[in-house]
PDB file of N, CA and C in Angstrom:
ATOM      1  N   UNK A   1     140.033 101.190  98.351  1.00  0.00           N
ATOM      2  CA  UNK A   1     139.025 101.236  97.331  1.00  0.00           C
ATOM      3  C   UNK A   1     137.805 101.973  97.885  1.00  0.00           C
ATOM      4  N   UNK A   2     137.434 102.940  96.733  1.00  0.00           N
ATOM      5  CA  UNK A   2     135.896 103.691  97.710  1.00  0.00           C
ATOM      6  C   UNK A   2     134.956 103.064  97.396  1.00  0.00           C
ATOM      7  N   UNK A   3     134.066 103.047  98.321  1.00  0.00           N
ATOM      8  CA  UNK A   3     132.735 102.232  98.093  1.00  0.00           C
ATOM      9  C   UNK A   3     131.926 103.826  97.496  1.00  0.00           C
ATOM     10  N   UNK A   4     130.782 103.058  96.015  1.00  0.00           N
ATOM     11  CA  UNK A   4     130.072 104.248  95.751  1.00  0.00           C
ATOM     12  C   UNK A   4     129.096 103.529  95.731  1.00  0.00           C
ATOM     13  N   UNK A   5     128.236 104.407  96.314  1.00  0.00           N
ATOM     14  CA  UNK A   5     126.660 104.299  96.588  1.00  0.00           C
ATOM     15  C   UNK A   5     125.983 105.145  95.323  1.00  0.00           C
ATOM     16  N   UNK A   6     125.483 104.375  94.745  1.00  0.00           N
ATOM     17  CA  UNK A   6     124.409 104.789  93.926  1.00  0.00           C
ATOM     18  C   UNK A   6     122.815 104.694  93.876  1.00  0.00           C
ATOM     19  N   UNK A   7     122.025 105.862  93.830  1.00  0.00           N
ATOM     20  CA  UNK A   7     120.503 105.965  94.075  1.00  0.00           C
ATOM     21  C   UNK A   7     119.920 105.614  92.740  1.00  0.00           C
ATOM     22  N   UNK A   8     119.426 104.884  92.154  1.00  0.00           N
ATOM     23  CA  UNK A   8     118.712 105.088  91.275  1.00  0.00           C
ATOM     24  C   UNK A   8     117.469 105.597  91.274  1.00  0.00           C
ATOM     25  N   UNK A   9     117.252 106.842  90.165  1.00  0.00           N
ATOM     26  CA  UNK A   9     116.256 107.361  90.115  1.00  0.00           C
ATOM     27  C   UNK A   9     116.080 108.013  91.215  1.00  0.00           C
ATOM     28  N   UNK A  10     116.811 108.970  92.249  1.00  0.00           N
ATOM     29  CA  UNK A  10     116.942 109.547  93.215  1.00  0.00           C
ATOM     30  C   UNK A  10     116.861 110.742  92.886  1.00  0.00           C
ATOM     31  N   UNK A  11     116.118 111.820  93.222  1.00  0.00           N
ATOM     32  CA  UNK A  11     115.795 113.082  92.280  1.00  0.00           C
ATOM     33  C   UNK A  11     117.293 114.022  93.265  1.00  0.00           C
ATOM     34  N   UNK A  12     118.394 114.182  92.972  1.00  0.00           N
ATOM     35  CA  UNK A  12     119.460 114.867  93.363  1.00  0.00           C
ATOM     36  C   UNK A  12     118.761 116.314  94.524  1.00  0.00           C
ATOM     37  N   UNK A  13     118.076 116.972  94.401  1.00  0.00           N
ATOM     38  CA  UNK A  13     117.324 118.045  94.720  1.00  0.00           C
ATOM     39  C   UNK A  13     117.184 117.200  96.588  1.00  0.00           C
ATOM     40  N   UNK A  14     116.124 116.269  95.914  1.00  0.00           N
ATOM     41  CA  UNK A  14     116.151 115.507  97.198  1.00  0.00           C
ATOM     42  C   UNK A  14     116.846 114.658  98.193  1.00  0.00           C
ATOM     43  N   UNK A  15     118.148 114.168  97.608  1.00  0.00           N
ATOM     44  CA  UNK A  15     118.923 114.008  97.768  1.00  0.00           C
ATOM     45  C   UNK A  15     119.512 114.686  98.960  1.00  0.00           C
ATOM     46  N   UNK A  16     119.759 116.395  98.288  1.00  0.00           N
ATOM     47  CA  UNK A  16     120.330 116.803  98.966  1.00  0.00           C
ATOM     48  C   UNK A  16     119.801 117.682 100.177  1.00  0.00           C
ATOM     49  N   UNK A  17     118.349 117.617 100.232  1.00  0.00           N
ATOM     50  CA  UNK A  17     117.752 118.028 101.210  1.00  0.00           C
ATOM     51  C   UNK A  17     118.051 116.832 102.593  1.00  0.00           C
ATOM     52  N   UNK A  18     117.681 115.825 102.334  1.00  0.00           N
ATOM     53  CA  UNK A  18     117.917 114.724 103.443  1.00  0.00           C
ATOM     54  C   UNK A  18     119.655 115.039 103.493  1.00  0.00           C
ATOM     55  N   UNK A  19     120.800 115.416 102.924  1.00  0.00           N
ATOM     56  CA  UNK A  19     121.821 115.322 103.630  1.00  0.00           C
ATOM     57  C   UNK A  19     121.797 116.865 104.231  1.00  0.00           C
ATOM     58  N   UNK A  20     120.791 117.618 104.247  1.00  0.00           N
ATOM     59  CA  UNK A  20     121.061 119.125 105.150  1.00  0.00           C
ATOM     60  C   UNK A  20     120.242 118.705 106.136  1.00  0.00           C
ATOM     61  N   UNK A  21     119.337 118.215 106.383  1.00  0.00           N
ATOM     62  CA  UNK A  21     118.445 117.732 107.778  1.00  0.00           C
ATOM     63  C   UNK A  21     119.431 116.604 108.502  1.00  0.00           C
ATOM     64  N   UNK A  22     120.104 115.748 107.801  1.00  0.00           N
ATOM     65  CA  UNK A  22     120.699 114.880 108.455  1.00  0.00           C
ATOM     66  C   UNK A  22     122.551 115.715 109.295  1.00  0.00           C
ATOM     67  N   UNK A  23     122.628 116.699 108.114  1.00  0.00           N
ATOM     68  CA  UNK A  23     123.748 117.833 109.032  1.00  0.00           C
ATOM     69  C   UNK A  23     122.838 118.427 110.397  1.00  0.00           C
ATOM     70  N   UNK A  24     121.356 118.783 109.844  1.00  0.00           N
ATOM     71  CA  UNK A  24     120.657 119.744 110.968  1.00  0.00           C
ATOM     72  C   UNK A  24     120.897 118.963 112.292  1.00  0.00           C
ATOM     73  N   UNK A  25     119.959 117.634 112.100  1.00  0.00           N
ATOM     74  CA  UNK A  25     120.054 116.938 112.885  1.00  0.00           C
ATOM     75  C   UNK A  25     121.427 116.416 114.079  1.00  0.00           C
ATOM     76  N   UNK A  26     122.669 116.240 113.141  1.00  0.00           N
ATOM     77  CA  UNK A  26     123.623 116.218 114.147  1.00  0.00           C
ATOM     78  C   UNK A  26     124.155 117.106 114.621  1.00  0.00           C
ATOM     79  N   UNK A  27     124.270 118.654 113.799  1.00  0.00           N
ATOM     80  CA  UNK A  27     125.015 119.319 114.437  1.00  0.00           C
ATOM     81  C   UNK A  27     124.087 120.239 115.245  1.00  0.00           C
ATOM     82  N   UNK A  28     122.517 119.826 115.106  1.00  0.00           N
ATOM     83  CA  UNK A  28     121.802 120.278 116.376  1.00  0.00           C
ATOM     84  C   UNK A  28     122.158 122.177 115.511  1.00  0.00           C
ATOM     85  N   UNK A  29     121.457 122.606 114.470  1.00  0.00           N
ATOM     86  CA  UNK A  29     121.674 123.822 113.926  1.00  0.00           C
ATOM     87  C   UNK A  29     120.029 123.935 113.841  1.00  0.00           C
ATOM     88  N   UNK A  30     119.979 125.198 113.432  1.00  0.00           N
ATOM     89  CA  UNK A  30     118.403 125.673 112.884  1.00  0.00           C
ATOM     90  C   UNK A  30     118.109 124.786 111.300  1.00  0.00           C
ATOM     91  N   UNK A  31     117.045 124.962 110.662  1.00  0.00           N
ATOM     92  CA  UNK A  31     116.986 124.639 109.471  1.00  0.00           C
ATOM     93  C   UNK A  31     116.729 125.582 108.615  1.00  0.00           C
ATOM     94  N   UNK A  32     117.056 125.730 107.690  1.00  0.00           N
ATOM     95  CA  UNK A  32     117.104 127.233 106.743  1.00  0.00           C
ATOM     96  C   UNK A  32     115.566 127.032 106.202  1.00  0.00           C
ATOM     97  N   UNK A  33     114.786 127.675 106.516  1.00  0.00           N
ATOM     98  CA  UNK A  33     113.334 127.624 105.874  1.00  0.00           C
ATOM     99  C   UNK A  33     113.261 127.648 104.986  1.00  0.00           C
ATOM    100  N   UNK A  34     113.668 128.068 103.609  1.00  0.00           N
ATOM    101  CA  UNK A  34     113.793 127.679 102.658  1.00  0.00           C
ATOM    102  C   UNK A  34     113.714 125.783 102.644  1.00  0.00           C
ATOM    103  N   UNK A  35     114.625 125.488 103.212  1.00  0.00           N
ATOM    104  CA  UNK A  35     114.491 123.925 103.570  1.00  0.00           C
ATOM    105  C   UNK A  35     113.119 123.265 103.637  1.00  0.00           C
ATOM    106  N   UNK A  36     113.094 123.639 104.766  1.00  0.00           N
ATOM    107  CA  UNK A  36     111.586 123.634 105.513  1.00  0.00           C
ATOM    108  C   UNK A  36     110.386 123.607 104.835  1.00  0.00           C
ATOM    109  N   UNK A  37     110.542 124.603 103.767  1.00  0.00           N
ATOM    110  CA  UNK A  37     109.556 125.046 103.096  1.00  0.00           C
ATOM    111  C   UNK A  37     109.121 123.549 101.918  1.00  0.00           C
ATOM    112  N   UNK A  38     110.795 123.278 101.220  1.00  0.00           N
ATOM    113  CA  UNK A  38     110.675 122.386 100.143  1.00  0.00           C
ATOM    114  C   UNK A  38     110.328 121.150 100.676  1.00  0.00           C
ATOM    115  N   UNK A  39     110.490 120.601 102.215  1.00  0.00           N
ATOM    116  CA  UNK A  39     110.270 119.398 102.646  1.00  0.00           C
ATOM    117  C   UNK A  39     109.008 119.483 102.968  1.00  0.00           C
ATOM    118  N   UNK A  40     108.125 120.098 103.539  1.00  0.00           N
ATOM    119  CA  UNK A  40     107.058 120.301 103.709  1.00  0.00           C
ATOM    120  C   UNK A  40     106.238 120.398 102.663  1.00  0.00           C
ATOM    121  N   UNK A  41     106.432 120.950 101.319  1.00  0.00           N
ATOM    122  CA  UNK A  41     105.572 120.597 100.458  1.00  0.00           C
ATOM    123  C   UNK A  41     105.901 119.453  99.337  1.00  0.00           C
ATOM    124  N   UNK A  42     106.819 118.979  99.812  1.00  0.00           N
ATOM    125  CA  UNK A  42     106.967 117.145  99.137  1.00  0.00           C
ATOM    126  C   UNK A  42     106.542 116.198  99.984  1.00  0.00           C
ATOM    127  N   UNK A  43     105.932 116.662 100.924  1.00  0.00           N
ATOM    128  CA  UNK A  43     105.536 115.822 101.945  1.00  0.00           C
ATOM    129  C   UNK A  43     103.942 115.484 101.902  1.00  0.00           C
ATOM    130  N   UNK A  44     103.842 117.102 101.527  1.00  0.00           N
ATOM    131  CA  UNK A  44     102.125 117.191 100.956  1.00  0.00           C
ATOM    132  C   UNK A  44     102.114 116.749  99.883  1.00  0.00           C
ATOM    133  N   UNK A  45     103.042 116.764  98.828  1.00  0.00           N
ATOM    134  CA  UNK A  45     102.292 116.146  97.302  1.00  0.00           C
ATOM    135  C   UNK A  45     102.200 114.711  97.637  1.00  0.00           C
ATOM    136  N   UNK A  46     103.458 114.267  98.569  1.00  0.00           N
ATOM    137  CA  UNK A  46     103.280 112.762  98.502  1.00  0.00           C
ATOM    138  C   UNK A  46     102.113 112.042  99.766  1.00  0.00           C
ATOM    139  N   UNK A  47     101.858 112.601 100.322  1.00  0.00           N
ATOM    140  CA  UNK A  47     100.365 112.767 100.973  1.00  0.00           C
ATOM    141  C   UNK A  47      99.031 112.180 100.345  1.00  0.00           C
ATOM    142  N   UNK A  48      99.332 113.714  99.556  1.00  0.00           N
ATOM    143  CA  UNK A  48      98.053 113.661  98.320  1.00  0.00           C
ATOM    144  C   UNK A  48      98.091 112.222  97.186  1.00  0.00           C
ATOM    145  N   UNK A  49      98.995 112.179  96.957  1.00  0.00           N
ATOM    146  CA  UNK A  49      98.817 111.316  96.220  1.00  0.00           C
ATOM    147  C   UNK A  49      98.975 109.487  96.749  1.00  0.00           C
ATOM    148  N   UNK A  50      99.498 110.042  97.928  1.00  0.00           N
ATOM    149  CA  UNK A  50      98.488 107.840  98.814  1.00  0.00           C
ATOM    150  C   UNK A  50      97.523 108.199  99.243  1.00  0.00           C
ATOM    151  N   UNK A  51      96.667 109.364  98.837  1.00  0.00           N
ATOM    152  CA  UNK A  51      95.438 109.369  99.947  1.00  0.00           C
ATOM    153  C   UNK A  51      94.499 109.082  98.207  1.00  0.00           C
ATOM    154  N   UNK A  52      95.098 108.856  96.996  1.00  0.00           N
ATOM    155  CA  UNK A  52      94.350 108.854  96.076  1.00  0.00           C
ATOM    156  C   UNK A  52      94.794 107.369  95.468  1.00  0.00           C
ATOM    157  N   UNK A  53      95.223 106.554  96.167  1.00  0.00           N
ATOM    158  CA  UNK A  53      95.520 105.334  95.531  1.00  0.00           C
ATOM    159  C   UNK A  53      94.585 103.721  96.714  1.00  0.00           C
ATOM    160  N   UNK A  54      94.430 103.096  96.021  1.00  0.00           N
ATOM    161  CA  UNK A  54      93.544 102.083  96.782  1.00  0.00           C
ATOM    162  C   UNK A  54      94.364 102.025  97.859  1.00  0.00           C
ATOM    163  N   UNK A  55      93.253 101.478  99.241  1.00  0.00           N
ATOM    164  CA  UNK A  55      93.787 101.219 100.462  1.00  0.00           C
ATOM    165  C   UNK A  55      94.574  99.623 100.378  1.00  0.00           C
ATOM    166  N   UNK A  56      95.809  99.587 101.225  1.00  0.00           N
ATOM    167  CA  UNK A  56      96.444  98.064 101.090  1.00  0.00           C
ATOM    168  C   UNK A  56      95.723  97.431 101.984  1.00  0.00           C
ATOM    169  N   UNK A  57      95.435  95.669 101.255  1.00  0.00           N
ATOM    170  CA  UNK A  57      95.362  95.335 102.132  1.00  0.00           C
ATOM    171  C   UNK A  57      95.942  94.154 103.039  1.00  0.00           C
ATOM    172  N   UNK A  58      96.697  94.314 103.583  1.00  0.00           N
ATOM    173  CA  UNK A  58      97.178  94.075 104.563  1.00  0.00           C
ATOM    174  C   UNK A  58      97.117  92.138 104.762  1.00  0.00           C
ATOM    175  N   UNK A  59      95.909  91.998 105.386  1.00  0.00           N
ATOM    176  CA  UNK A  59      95.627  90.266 105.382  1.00  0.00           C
ATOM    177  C   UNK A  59      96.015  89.568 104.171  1.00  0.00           C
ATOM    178  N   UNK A  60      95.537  90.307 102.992  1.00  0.00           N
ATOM    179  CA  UNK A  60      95.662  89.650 101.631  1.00  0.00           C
ATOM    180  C   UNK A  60      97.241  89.295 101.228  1.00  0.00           C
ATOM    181  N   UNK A  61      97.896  90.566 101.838  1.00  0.00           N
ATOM    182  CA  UNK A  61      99.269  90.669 101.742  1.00  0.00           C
ATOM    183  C   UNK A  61     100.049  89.380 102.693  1.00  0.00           C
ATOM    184  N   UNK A  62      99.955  89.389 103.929  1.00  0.00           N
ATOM    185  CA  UNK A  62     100.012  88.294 104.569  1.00  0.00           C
ATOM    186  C   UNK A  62      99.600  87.133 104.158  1.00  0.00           C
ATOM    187  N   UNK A  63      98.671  86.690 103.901  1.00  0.00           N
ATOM    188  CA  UNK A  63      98.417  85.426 103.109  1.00  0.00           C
ATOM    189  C   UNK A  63      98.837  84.920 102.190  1.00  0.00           C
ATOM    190  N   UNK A  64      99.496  86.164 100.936  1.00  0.00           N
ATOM    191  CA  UNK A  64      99.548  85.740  99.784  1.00  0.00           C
ATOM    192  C   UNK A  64     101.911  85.335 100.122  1.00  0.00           C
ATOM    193  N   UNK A  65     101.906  86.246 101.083  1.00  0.00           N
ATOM    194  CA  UNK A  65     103.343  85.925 101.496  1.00  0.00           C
ATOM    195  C   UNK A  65     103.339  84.325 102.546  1.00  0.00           C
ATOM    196  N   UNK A  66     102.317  84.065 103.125  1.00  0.00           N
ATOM    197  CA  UNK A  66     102.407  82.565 103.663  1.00  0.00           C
ATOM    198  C   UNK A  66     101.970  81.438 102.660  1.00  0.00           C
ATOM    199  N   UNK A  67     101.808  81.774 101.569  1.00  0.00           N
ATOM    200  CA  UNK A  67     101.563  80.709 100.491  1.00  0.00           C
ATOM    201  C   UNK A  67     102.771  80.655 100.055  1.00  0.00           C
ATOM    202  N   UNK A  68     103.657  81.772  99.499  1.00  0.00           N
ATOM    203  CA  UNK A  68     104.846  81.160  98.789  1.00  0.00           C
ATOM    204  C   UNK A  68     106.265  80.460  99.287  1.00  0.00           C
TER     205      UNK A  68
END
């Protein structure tokens, strides 16, 4: 029986960038800049956009997880 893994809401695009870095990575190859290019600027949008959302905080988070 195959096991299927399903992403929800996984944008396919991206998807398939993490399985060409994860080929890069093992077979120890260059990365096609093109690659490079698209990971690097999803890296910046998603950057930009936690540097525009309230800071966590952290203690509150801890506390509110030792109450329940």
């Amino acid at each position: 029986m195959a096991t299927e893994t399903k992403n929800a809401g996984a944008d396919p695009e991206v998807l398939a960038d993490i399985d060409a870095l994860m080929r890069h990575a093992v077979d120890r190859t260059p990365v096609d800049p093109e690659l490079f290019r698209r990971v690097n600027e999803r890296a910046d949008r998603l950057t930009e956009e936690l540097r525009t959302q309230p800071p966590i905080d952290i203690e509150k988070l801890v506390h509110d997880a030792r109450e329940e």
